[in-house]
Protein backbone atom coordinates (compact mmCIF):
# COMPACT_ATOMS: atom_id res chain seq x y z
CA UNK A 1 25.46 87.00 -75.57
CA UNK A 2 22.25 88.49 -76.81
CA UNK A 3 21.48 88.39 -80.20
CA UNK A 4 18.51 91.16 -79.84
CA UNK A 5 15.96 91.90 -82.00
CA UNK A 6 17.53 95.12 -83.15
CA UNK A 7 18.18 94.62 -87.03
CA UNK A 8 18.40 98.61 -87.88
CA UNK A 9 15.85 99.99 -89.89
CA UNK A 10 14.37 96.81 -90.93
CA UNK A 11 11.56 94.34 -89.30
CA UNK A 12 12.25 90.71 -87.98
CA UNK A 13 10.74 89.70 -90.80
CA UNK A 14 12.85 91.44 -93.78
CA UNK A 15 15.61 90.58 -91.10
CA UNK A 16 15.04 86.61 -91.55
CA UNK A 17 14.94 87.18 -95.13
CA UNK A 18 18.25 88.97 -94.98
CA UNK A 19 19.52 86.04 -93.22
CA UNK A 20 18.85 83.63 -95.41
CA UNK A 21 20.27 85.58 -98.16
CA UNK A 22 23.42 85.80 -96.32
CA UNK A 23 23.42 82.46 -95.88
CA UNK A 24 22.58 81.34 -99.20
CA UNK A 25 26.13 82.99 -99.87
CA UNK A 26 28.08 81.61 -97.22
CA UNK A 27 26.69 78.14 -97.12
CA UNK A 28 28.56 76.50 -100.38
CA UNK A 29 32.26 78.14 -98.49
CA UNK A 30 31.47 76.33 -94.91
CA UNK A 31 33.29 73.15 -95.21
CA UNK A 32 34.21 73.51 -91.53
CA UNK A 33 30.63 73.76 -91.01
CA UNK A 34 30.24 70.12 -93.15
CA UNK A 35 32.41 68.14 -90.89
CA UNK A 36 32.31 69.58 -87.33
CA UNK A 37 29.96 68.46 -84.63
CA UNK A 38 27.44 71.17 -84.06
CA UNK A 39 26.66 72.55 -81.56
CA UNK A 40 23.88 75.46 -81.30
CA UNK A 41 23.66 77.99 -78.82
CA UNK A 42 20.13 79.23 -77.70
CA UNK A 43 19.71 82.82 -78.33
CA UNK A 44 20.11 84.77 -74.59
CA UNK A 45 21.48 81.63 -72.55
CA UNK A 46 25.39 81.82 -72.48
CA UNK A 47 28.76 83.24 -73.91
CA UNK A 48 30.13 79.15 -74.15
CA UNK A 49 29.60 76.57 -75.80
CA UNK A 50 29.83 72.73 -74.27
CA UNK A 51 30.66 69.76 -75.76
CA UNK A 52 30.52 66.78 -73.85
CA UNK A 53 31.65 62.96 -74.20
CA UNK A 54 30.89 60.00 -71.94
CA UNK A 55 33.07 57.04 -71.45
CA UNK A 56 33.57 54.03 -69.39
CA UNK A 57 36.11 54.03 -66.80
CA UNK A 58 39.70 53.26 -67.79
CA UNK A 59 39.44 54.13 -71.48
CA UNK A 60 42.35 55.44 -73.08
CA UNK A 61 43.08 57.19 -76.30
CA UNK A 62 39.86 57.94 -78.39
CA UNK A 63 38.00 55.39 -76.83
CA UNK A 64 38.59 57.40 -73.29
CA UNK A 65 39.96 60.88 -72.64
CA UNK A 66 41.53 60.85 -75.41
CA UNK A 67 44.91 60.37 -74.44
CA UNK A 68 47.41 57.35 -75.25
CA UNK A 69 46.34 54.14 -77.45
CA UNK A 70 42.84 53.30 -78.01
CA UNK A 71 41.84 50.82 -74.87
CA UNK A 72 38.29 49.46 -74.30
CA UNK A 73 37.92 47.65 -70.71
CA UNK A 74 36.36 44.82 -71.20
CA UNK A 75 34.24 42.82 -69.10
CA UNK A 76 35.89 38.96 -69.91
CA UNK A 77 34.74 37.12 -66.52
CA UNK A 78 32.14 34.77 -67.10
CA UNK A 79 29.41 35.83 -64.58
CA UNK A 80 29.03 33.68 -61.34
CA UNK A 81 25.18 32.61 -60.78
CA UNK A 82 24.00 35.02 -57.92
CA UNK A 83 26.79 36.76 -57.78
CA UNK A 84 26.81 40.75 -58.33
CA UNK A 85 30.08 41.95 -60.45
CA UNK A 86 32.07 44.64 -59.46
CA UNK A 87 30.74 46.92 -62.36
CA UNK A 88 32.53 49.78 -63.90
CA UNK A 89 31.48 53.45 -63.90
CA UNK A 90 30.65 56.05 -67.06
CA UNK A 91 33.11 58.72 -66.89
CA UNK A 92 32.81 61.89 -68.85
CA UNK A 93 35.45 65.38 -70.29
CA UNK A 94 33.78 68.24 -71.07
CA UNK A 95 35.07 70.25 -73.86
CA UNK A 96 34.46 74.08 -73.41
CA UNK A 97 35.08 77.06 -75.62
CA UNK A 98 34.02 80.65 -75.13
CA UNK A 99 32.03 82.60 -77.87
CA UNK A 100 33.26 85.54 -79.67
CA UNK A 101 31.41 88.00 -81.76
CA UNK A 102 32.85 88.90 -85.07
CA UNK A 103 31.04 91.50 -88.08
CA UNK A 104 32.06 93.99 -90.54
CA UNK A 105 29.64 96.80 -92.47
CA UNK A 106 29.71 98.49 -95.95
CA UNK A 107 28.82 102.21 -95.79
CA UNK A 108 26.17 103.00 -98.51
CA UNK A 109 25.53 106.77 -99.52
CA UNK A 110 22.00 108.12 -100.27
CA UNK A 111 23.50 109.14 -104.04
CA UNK A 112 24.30 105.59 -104.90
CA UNK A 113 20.84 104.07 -103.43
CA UNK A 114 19.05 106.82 -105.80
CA UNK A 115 20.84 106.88 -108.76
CA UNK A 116 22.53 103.65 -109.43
CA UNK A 117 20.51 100.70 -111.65
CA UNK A 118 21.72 98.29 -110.02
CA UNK A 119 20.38 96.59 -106.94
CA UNK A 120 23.01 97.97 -104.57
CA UNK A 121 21.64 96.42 -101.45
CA UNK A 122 21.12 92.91 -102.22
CA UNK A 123 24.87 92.81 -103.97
CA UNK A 124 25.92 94.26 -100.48
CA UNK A 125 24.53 91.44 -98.98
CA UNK A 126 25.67 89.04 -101.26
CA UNK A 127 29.59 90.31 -100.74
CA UNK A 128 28.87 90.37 -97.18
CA UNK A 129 27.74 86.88 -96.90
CA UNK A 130 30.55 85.74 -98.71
CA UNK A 131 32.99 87.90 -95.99
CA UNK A 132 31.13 86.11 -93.02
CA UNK A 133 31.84 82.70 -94.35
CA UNK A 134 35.48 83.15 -95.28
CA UNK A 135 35.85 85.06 -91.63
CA UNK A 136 33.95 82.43 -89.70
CA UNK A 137 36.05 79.24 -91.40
CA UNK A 138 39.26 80.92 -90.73
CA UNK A 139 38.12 81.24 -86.75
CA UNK A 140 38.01 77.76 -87.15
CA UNK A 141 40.46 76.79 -89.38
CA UNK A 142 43.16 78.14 -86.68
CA UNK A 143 41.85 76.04 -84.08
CA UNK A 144 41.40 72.67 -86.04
CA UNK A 145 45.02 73.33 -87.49
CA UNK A 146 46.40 73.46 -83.74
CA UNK A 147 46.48 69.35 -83.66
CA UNK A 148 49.25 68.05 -81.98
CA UNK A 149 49.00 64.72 -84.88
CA UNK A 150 51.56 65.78 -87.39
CA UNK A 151 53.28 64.23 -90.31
CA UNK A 152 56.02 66.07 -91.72
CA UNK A 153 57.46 65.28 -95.01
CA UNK A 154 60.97 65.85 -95.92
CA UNK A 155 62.57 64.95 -99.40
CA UNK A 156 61.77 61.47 -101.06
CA UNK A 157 58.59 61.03 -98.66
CA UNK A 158 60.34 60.43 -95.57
CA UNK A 159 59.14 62.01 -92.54
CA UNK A 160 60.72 64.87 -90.87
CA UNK A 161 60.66 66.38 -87.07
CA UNK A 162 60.18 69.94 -87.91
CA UNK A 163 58.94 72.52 -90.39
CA UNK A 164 61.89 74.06 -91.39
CA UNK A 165 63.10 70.58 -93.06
CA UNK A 166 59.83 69.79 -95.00
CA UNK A 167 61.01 69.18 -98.51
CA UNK A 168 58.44 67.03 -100.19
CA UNK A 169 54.40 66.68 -101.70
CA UNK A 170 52.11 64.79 -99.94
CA UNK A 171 52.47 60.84 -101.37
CA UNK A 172 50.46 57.47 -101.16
CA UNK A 173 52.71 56.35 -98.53
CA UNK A 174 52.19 59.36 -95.91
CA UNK A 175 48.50 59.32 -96.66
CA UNK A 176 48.15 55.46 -95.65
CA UNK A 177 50.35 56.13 -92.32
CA UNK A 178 48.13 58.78 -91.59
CA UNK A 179 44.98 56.56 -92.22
CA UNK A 180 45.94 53.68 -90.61
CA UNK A 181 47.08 56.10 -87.22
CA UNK A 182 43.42 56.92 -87.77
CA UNK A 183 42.17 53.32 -87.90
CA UNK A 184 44.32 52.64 -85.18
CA UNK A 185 42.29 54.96 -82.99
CA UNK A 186 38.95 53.37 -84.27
CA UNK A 187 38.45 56.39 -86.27
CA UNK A 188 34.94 56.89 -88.04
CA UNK A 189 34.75 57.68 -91.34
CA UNK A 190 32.03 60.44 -92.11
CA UNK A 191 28.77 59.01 -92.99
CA UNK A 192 26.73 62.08 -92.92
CA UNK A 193 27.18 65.74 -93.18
CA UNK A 194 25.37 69.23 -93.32
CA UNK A 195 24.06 69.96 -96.29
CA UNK A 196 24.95 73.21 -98.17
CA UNK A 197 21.90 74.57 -97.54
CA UNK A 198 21.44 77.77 -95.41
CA UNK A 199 18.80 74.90 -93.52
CA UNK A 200 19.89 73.14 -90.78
CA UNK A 201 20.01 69.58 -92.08
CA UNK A 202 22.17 66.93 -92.66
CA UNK A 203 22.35 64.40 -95.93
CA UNK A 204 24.09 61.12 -96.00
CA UNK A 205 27.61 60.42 -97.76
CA UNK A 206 29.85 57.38 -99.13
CA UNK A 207 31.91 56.40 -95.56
CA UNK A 208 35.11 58.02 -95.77
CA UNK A 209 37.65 60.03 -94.18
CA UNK A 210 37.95 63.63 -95.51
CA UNK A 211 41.08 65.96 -96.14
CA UNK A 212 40.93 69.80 -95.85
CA UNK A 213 43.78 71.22 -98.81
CA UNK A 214 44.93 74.48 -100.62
CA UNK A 215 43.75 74.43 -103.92
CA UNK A 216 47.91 74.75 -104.70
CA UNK A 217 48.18 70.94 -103.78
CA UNK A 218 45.74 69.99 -106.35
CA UNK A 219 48.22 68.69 -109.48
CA UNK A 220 49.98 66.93 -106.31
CA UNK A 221 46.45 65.04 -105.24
CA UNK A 222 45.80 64.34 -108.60
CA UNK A 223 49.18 62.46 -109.04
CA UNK A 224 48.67 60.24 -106.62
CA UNK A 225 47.82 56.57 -107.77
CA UNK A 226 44.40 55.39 -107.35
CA UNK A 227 43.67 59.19 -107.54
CA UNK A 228 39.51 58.98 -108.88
CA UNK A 229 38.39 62.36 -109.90
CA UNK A 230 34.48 63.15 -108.90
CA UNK A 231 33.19 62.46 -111.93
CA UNK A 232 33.98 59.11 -111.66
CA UNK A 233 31.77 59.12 -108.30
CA UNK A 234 28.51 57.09 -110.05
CA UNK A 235 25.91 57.62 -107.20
CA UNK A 236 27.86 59.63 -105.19
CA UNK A 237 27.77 63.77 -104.90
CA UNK A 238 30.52 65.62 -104.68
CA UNK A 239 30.97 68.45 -102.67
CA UNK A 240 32.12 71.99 -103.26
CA UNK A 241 35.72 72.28 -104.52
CA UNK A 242 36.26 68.68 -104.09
CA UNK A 243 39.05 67.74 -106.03
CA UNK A 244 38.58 64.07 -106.10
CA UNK A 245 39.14 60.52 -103.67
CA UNK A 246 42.23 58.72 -103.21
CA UNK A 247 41.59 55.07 -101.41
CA UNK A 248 39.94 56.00 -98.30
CA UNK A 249 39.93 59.84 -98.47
CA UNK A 250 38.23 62.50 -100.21
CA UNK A 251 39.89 65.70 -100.94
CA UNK A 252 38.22 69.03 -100.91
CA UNK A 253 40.03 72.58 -101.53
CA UNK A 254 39.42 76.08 -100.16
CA UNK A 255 42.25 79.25 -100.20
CA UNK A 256 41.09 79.67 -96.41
CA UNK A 257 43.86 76.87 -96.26
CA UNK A 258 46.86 78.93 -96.35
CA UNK A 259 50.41 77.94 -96.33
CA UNK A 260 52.89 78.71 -93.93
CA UNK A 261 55.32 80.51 -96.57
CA UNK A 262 58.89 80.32 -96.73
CA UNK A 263 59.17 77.86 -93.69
CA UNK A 264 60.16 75.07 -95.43
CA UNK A 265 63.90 73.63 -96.15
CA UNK A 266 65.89 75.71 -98.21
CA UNK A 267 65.50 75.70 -101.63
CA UNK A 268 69.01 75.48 -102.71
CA UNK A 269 67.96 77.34 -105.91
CA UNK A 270 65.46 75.33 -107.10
CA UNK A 271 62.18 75.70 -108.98
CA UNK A 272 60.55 72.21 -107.79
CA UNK A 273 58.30 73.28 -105.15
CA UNK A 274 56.65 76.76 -104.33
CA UNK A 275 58.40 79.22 -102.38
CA UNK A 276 57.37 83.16 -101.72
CA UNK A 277 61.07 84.31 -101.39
CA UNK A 278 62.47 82.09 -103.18
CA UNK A 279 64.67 81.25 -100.50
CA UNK A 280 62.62 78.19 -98.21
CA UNK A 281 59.86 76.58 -99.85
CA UNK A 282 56.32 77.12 -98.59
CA UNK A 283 54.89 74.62 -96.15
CA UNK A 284 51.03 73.45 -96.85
CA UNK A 285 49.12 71.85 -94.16
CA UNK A 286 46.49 69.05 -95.05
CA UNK A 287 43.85 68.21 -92.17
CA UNK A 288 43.03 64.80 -92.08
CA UNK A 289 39.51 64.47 -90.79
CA UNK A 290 37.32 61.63 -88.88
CA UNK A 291 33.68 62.16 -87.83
CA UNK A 292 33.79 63.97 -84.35
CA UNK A 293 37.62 65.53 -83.99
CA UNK A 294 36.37 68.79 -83.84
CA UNK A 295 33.06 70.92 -82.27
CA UNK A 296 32.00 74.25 -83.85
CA UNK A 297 28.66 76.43 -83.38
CA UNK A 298 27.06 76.17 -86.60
CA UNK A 299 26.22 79.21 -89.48
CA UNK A 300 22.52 77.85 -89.91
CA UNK A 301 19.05 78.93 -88.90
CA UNK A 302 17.41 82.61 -88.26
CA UNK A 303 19.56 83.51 -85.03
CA UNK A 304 23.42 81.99 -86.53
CA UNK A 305 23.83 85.93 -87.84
CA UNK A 306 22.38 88.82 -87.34
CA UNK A 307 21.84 91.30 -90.15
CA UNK A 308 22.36 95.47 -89.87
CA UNK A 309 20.60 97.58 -92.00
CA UNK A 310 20.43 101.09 -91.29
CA UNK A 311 19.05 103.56 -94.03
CA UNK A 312 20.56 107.30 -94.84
CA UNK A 313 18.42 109.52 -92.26
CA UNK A 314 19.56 112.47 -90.49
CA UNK A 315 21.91 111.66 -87.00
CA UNK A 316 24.70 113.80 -85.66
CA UNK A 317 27.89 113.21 -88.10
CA UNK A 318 25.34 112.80 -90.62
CA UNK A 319 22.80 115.93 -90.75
CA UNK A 320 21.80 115.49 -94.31
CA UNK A 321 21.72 111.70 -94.23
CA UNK A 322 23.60 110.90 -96.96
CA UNK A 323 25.07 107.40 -95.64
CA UNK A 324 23.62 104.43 -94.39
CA UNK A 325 25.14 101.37 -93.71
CA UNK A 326 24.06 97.26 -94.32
CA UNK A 327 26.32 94.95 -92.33
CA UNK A 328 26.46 91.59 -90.24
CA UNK A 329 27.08 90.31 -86.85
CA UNK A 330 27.98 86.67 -85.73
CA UNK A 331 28.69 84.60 -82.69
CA UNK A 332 31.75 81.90 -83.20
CA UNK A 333 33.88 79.22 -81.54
CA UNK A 334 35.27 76.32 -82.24
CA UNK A 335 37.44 73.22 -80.52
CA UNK A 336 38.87 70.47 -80.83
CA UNK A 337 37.42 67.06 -79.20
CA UNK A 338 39.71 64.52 -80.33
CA UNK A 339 42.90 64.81 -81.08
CA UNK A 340 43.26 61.36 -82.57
CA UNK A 341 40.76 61.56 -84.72
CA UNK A 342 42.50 64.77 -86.50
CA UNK A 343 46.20 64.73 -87.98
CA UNK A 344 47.78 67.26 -89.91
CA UNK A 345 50.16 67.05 -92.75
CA UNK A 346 53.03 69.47 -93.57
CA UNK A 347 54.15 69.24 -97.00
CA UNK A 348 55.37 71.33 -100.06
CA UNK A 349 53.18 71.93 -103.36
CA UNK A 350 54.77 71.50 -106.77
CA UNK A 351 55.15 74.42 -108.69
């Protein structure tokens, strides 16, 4: 999985600038990269990455292997003077996912680079750092929306066992099952996330558990009571696209979050919810985040993505040079490490 020092016509050093140009793009659409665990891979070690969690013996659900209801063995016997207990023993699951590499390039000609005002290469750059992001999430986003935690919504807010009936927005109600399944679990609430910074650092946040929407479901957030929109925050910052808090969850929106269209309930004719057809209304998943239900390798630092600039020159295909090309490279994967701690929501959006 080398990423090599090969950059195309341009040194390591104009290469790290490049980089954090790119970055400086992509960093404020990464809201994957805000609540996963990270995980770096060294440069020239291995095409995986490894996540792993430790455990005592006999744990179950989030507090073990992550199956079944949270379960903590306890140690209750009153120790016997000179007497050595039994003990228990620190078990471990290793979470592995393999590394693909993923890049695009704009071609450039020699006639735009000379005659055009503007500053053709950094706007390449600029667009391109904006493609990585939105391709890198949406690596992501179809693992973390694999979950097997699902609440389906069917008309009047009660819950449904399948797609093809959902037939109703996200409500107060659902959210608070879906919480309390979390709290169940001994979810935690995020205290701290990366910063949207193309640095590798993290800043500290209000404790709270964090919802990944469509920007489509917005009027629907809003309407919910207790809704608090970010400006009401005080001391706290919102993020990106965050539409606002409701009890113990924040909302934030991205269109990486696509619906599943048409495969809802039928419409029967109506107008209430959005449907592309017309025919079954669109279904909109809403992740329901806790601190640690899901590992990705992070976009940050000199060696996340590697730049490609190669100048017009002459090459065979090309004898006059008259193209170059500026493009990026990137190694991604991403996993899930607790199920519990991640639950989905299937639910219409109003029209």
């Amino acid at each position: 999985m080398a990423n090599t020092t090969n950059y195309g016509d341009i040194s390591p050093r104009t290469a790290a600038h490049v980089v954090k140009r790119l970055l400086e793009r992509a960093a404020p659409v990464m809201l994957f990269e805000k609540f996963g665990q990270s995980q770096p891979v060294p440069t020239n070690s291995t095409k995986s990455a490894k996540w792993r969690r430790y455990f005592l013996s006999g744990a179950t659900g989030a507090a073990g292997s992550g199956s079944g209801n949270f379960f903590v063995p306890l140690a209750l016997t009153p120790l016997v003077e000179g007497v050595t207990p039994a003990g228990n023993r620190l078990a471990n699951v290793d979470y592995t996912a393999t590394l693909s590499q993923y890049g695009d390039y704009i071609t450039i000609t020699d006639v735009v680079m000379d005659t055009h005002e503007d500053p053709v290469l950094s706007e390449a750059v600029d667009i391109l750092g904006e493609q990585a992001a939105y391709t890198l999430e949406t690596v992501r986003y179809n693992v973390v929306k694999a979950g097997t935690n699902v609440f389906r919504l069917g008309a009047a807010g009660a819950l449904v066992g399948a797609r093809n009936l959902v037939a109703g927005p996200i409500t107060l109600g659902a959210q608070r099952s879906i919480t309390t399944a979390l709290n169940r679990q001994n979810a935690r609430r995020f205290t701290k996330v990366l910063s949207s910074t193309p640095d590798y650092r993290t800043e500290a946040v209000e404790a709270a558990y964090v919802a990944l929407v469509h920007p489509d479901l917005e009027t629907d957030i809003r309407n919910l009571p207790g809704f608090i929109h970010p400006k009401q925050y005080g001391t706290t910052t919102p993020w990106e696209s965050e539409i606002g808090a409701v009890e113990s969850v924040r909302y934030v929106s991205s269109t990486i979050f696509t619906p599943w269209e048409g495969a809802g309930a039928a419409t029967g004719g109506g107008t209430t919810y959005r449907s592309t057809g017309g025919v079954n209304w669109d279904v909109y998943p809403i992740l329901y985040l806790a601190r640690d239900a899901f590992g990705i390798v992070p976009l940050k630092g000199k060696s996340s993505i590697t730049p490609m600039v190669v100048n017009p020159k002459p090459a065979p295909g090309d004898p006059l040079a008259q193209r170059g090309t500026v493009g990026w490279k990137a190694w991604q994967t991403a996993v899930i490490l607790q199920d519990a701690f991640l639950l989905r929501a299937e639910v219409t959006a109003t029209a």
